[in-house]
N, C-alpha and C. Protein backbone atom coordinates (compact mmCIF):
# COMPACT_ATOMS: atom_id res chain seq x y z
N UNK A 1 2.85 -11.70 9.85
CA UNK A 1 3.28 -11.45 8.47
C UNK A 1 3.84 -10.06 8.38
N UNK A 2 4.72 -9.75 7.77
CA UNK A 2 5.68 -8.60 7.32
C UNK A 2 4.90 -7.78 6.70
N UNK A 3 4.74 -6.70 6.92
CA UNK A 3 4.06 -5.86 5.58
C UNK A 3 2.51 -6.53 4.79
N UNK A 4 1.48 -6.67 5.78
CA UNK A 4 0.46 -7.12 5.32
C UNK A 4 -0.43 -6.74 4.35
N UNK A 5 -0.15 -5.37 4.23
CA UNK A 5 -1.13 -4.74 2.47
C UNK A 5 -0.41 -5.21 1.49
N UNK A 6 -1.38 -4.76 0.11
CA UNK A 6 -0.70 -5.07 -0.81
C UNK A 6 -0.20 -3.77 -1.49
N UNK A 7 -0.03 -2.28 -0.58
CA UNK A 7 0.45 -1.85 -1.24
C UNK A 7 2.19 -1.59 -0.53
N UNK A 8 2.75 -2.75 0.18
CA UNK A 8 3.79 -2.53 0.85
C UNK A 8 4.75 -3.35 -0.82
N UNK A 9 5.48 -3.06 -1.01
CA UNK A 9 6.78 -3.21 -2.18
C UNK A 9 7.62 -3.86 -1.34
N UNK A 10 7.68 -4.98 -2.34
CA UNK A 10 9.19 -6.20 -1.91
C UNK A 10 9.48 -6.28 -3.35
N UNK A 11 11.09 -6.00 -2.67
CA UNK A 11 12.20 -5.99 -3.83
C UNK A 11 12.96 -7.16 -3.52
N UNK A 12 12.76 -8.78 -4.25
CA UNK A 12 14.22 -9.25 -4.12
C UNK A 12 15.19 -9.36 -4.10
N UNK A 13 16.45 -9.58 -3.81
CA UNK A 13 17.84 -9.43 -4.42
C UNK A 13 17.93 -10.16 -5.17
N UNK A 14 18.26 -10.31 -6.56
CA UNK A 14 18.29 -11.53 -7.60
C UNK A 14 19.79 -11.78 -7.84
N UNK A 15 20.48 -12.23 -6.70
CA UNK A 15 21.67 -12.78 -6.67
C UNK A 15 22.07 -13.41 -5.06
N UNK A 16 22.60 -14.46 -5.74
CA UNK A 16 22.97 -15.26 -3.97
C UNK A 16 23.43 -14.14 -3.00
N UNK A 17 22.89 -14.25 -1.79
CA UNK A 17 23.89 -13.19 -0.81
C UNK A 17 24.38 -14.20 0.20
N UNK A 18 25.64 -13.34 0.62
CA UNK A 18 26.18 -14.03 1.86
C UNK A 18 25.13 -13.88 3.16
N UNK A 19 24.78 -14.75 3.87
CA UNK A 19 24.37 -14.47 4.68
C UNK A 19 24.20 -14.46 5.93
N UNK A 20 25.94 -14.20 6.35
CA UNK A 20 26.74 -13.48 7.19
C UNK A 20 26.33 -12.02 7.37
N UNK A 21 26.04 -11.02 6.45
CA UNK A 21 25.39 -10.21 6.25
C UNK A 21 24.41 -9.49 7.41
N UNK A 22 24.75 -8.43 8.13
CA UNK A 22 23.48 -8.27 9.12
C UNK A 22 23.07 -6.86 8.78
N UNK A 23 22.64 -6.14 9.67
CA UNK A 23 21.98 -4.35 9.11
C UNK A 23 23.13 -4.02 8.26
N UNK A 24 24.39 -3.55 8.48
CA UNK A 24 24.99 -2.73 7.78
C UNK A 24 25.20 -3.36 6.39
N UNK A 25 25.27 -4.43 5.79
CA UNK A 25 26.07 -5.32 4.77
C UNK A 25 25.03 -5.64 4.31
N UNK A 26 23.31 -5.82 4.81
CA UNK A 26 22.37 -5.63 3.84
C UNK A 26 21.70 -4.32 3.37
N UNK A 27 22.12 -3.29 4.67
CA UNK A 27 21.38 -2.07 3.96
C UNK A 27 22.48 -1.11 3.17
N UNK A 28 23.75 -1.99 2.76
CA UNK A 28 24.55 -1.28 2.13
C UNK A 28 24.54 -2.23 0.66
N UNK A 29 23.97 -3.39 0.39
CA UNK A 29 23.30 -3.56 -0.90
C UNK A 29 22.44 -2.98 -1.31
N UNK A 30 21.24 -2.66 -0.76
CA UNK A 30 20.14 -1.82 -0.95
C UNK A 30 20.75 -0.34 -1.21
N UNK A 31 21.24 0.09 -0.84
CA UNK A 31 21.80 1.58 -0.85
C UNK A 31 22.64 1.79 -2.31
N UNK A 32 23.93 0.78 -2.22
CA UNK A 32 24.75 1.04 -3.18
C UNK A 32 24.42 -0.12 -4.68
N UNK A 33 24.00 -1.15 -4.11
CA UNK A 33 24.12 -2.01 -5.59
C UNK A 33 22.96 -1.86 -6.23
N UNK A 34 21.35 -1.66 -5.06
CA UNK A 34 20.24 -1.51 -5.55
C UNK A 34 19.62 0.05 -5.61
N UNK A 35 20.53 0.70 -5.36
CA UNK A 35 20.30 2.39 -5.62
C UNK A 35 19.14 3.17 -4.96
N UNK A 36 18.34 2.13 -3.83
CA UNK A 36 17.07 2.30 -2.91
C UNK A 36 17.68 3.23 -1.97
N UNK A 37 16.07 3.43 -1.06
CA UNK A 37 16.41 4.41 0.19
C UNK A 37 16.15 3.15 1.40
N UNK A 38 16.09 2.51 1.92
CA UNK A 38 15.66 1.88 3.17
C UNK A 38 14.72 2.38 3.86
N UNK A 39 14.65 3.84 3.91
CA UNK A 39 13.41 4.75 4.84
C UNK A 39 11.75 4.44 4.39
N UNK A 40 12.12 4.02 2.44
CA UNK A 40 11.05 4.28 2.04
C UNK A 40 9.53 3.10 2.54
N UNK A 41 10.29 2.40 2.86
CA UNK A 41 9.46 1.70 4.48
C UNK A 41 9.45 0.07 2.95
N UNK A 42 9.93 0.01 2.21
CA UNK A 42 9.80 -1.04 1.69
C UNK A 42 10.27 -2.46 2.04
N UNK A 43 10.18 -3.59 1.63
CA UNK A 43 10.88 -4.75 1.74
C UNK A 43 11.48 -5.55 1.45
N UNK A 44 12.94 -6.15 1.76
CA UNK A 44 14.15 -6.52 1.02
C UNK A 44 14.93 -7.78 1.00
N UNK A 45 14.32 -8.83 0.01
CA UNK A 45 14.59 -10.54 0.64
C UNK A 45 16.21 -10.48 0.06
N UNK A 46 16.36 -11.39 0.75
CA UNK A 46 18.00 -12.38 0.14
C UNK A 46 17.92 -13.56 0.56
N UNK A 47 18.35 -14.00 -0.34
CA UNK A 47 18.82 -15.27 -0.28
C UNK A 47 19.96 -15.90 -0.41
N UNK A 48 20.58 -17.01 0.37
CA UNK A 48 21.66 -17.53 0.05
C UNK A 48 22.00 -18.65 -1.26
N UNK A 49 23.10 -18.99 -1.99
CA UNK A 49 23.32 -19.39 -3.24
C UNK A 49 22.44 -21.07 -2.95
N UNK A 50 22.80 -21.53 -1.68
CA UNK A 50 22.08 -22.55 -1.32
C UNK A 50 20.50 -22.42 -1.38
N UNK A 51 20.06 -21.34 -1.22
CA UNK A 51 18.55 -21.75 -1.03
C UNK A 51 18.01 -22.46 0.21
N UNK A 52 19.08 -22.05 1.13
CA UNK A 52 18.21 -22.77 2.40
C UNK A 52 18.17 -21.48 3.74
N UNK A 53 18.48 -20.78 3.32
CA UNK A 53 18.38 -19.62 4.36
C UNK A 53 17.96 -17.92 3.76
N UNK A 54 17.25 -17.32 4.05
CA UNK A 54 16.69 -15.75 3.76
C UNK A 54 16.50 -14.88 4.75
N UNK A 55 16.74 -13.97 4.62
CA UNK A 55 16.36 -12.82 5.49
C UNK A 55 15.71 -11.71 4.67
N UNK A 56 14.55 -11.25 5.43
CA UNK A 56 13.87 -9.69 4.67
C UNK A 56 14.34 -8.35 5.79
N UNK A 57 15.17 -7.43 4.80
CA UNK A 57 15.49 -6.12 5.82
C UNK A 57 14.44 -4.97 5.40
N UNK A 58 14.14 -4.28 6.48
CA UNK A 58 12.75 -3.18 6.39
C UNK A 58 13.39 -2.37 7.59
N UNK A 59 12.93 -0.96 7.19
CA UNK A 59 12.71 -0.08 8.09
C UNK A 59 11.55 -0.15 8.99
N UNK A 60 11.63 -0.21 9.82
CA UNK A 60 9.99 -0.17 10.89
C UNK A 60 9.64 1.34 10.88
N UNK A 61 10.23 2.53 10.69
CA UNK A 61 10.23 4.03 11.26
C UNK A 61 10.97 4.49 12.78
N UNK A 62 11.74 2.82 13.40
CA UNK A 62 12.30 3.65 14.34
C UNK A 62 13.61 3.01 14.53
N UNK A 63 13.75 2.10 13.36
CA UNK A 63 15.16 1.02 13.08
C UNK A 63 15.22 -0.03 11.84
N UNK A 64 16.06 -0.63 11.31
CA UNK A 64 16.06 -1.41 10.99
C UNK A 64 15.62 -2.97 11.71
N UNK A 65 15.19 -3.61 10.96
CA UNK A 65 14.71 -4.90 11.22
C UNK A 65 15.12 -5.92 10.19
N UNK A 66 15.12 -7.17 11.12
CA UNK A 66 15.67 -8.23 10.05
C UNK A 66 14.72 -9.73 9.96
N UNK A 67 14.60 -9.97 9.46
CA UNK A 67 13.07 -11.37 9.54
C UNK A 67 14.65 -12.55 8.84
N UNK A 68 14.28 -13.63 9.62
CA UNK A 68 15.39 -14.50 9.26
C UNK A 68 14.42 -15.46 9.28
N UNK A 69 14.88 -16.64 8.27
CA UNK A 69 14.49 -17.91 7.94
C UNK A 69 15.59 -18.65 7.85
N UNK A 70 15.09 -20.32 8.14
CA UNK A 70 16.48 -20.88 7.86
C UNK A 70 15.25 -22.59 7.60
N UNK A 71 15.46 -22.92 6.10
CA UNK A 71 14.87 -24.05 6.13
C UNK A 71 15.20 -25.22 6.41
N UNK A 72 14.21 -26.08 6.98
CA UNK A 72 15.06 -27.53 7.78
C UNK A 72 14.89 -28.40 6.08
N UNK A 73 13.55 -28.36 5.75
CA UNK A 73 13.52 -29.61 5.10
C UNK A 73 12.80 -28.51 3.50
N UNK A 74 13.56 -29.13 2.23
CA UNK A 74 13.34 -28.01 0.91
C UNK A 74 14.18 -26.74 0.90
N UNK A 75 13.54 -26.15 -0.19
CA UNK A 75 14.47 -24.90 -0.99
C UNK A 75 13.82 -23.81 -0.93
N UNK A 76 14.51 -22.76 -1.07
CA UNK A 76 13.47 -21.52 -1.32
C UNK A 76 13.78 -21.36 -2.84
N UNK A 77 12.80 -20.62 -3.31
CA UNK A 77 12.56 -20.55 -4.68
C UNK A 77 13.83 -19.89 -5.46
N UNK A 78 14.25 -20.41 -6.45
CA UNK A 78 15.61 -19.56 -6.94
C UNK A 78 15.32 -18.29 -7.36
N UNK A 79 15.33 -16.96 -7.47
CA UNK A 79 14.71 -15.88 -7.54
C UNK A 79 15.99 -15.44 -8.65
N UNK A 80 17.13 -16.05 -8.43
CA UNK A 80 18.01 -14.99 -9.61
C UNK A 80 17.98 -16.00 -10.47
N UNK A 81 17.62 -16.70 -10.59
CA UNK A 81 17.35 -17.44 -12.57
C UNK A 81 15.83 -16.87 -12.92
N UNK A 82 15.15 -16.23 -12.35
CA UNK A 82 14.03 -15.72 -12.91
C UNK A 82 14.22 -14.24 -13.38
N UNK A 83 15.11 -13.31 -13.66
CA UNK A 83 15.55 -11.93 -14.08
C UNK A 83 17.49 -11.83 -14.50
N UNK A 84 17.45 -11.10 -14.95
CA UNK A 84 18.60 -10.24 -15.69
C UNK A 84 18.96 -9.57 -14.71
N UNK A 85 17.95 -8.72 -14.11
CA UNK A 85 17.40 -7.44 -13.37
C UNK A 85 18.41 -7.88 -11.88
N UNK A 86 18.55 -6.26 -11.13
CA UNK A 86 19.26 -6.48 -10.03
C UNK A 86 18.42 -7.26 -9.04
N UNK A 87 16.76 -6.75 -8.98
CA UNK A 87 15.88 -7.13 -8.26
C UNK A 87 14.58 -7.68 -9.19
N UNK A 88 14.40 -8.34 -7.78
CA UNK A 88 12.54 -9.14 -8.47
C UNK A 88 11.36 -8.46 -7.67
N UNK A 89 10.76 -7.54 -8.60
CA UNK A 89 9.72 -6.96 -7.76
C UNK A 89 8.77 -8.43 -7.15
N UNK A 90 8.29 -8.39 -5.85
CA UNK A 90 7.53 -9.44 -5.34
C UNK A 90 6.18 -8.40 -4.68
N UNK A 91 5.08 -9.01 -4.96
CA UNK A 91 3.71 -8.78 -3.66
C UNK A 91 4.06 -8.96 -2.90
N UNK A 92 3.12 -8.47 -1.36
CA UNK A 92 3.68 -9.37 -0.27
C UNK A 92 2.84 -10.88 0.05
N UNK A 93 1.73 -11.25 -1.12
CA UNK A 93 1.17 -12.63 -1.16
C UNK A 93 2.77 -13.14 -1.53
N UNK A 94 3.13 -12.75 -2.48
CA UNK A 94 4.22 -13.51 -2.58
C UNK A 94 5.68 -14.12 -1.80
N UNK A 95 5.62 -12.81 -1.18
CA UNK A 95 6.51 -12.83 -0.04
C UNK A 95 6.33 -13.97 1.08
N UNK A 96 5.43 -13.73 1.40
CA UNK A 96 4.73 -14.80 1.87
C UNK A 96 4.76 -16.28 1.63
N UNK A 97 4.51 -16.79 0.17
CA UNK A 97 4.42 -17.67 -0.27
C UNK A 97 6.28 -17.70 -0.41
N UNK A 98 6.93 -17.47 -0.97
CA UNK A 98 8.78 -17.01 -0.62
C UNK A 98 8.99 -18.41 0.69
N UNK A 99 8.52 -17.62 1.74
CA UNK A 99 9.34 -17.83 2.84
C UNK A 99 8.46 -18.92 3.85
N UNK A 100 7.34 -19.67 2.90
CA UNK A 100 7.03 -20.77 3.21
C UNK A 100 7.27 -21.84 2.58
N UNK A 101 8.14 -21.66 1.80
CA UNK A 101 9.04 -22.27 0.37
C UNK A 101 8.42 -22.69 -0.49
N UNK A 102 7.21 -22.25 -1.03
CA UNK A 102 6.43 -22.45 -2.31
C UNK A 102 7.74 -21.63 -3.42
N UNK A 103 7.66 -22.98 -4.42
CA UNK A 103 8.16 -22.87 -5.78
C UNK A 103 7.73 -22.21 -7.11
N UNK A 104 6.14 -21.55 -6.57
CA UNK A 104 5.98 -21.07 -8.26
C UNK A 104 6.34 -19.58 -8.29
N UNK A 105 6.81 -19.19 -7.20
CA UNK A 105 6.97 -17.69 -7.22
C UNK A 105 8.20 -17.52 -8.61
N UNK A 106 7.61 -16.64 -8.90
CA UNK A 106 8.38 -16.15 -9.91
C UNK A 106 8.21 -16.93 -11.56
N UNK A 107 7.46 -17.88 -11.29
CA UNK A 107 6.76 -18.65 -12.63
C UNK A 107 5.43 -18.27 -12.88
N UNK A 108 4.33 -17.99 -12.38
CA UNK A 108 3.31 -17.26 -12.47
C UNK A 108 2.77 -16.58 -12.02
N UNK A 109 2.05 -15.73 -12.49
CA UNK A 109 1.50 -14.17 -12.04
C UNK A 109 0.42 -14.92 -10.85
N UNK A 110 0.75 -14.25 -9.69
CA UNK A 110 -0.76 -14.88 -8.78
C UNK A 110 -1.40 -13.66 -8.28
N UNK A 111 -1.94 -12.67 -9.27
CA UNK A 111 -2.65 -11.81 -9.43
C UNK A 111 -2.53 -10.26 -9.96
N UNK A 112 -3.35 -9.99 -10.44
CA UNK A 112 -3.35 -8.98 -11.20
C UNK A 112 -2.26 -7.83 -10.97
N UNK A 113 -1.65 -7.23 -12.01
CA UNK A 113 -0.65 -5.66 -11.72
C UNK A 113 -1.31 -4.38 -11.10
N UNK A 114 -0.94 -4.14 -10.11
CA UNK A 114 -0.78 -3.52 -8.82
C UNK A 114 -1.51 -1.96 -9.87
N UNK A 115 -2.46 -1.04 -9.02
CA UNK A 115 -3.12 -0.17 -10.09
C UNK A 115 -2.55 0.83 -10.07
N UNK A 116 -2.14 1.93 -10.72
CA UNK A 116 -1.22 2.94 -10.78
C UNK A 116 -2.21 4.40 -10.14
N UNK A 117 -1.90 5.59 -9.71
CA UNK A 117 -3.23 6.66 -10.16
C UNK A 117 -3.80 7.12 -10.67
N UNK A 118 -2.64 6.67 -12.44
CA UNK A 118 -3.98 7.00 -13.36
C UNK A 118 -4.76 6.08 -13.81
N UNK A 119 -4.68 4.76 -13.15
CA UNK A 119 -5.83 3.86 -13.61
C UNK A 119 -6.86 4.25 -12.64
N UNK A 120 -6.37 4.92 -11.33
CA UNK A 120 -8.13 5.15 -10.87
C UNK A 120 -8.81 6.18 -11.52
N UNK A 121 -7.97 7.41 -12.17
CA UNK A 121 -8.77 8.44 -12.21
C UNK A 121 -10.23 7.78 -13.06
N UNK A 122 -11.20 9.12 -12.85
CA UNK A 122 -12.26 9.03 -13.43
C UNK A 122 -12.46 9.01 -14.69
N UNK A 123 -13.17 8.39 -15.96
CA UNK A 123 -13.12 9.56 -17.02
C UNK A 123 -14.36 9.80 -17.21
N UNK A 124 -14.61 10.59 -17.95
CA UNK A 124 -15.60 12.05 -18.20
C UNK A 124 -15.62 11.91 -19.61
N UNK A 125 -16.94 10.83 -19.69
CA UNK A 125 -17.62 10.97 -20.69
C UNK A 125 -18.59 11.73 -21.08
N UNK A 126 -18.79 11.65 -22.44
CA UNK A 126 -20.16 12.81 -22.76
C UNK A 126 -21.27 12.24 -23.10
């Protein structure tokens, strides 16, 4: 599995991509259409308008990398009828669930919003 914590960030692309597409032509969506860094070690699905092929691009820290799928039998989940938005923030449960072609991604929450640092701080009651 790609990025096994849950505090690794997957950004969908929420628009069909070509996926002819290899390092340079996906990390130049990420760069220019999605305004990201690639370094920041995050993770980056696409999908084709068909729904039968994806790739996730990630930095490892000593290159780019590319995770390719190509489904024989079903769809992958349509991810750009679920946002406006350039991207679909995803977990990586979700990611996961993505690229084993489960359909509810992006129809229900499958677990709680991710905790920020000021939800851990302490407070200091009297």
């Amino acid at each position: 599995m790609i990025g096994t914590t849950g505090s690794v960030r997957v950004f969908a692309y929420a628009s069909p991509c070509d996926m002819r597409k290899s390092y340079e032509g996906l990390h130049g969506i990420v760069r220019n259409e999605l305004g990201r860094d690639i370094m920041d070690g995050d993770l980056y699905l696409f999908a084709n308008r068909r729904r039968n092929r994806a790739k996730v691009l990630f930095f490892d820290g000593t290159g780019l990398c590319i995770f390719m799928k190509r489904m024989e039998q079903g769809l992958f989940a349509p991810l750009w009828h679920r946002t406006t938005e350039k991207t679909l923030t995803l977990s990586s449960s979700e990611l996961q669930l993505f690229i084993e072609g489960s359909q509810i991604i992006g129809k229900i929450a499958l677990g709680p919003k991710k905790m920020s640092k000021d939800s851990l701080a302490i407070s200091r009651g009297t």
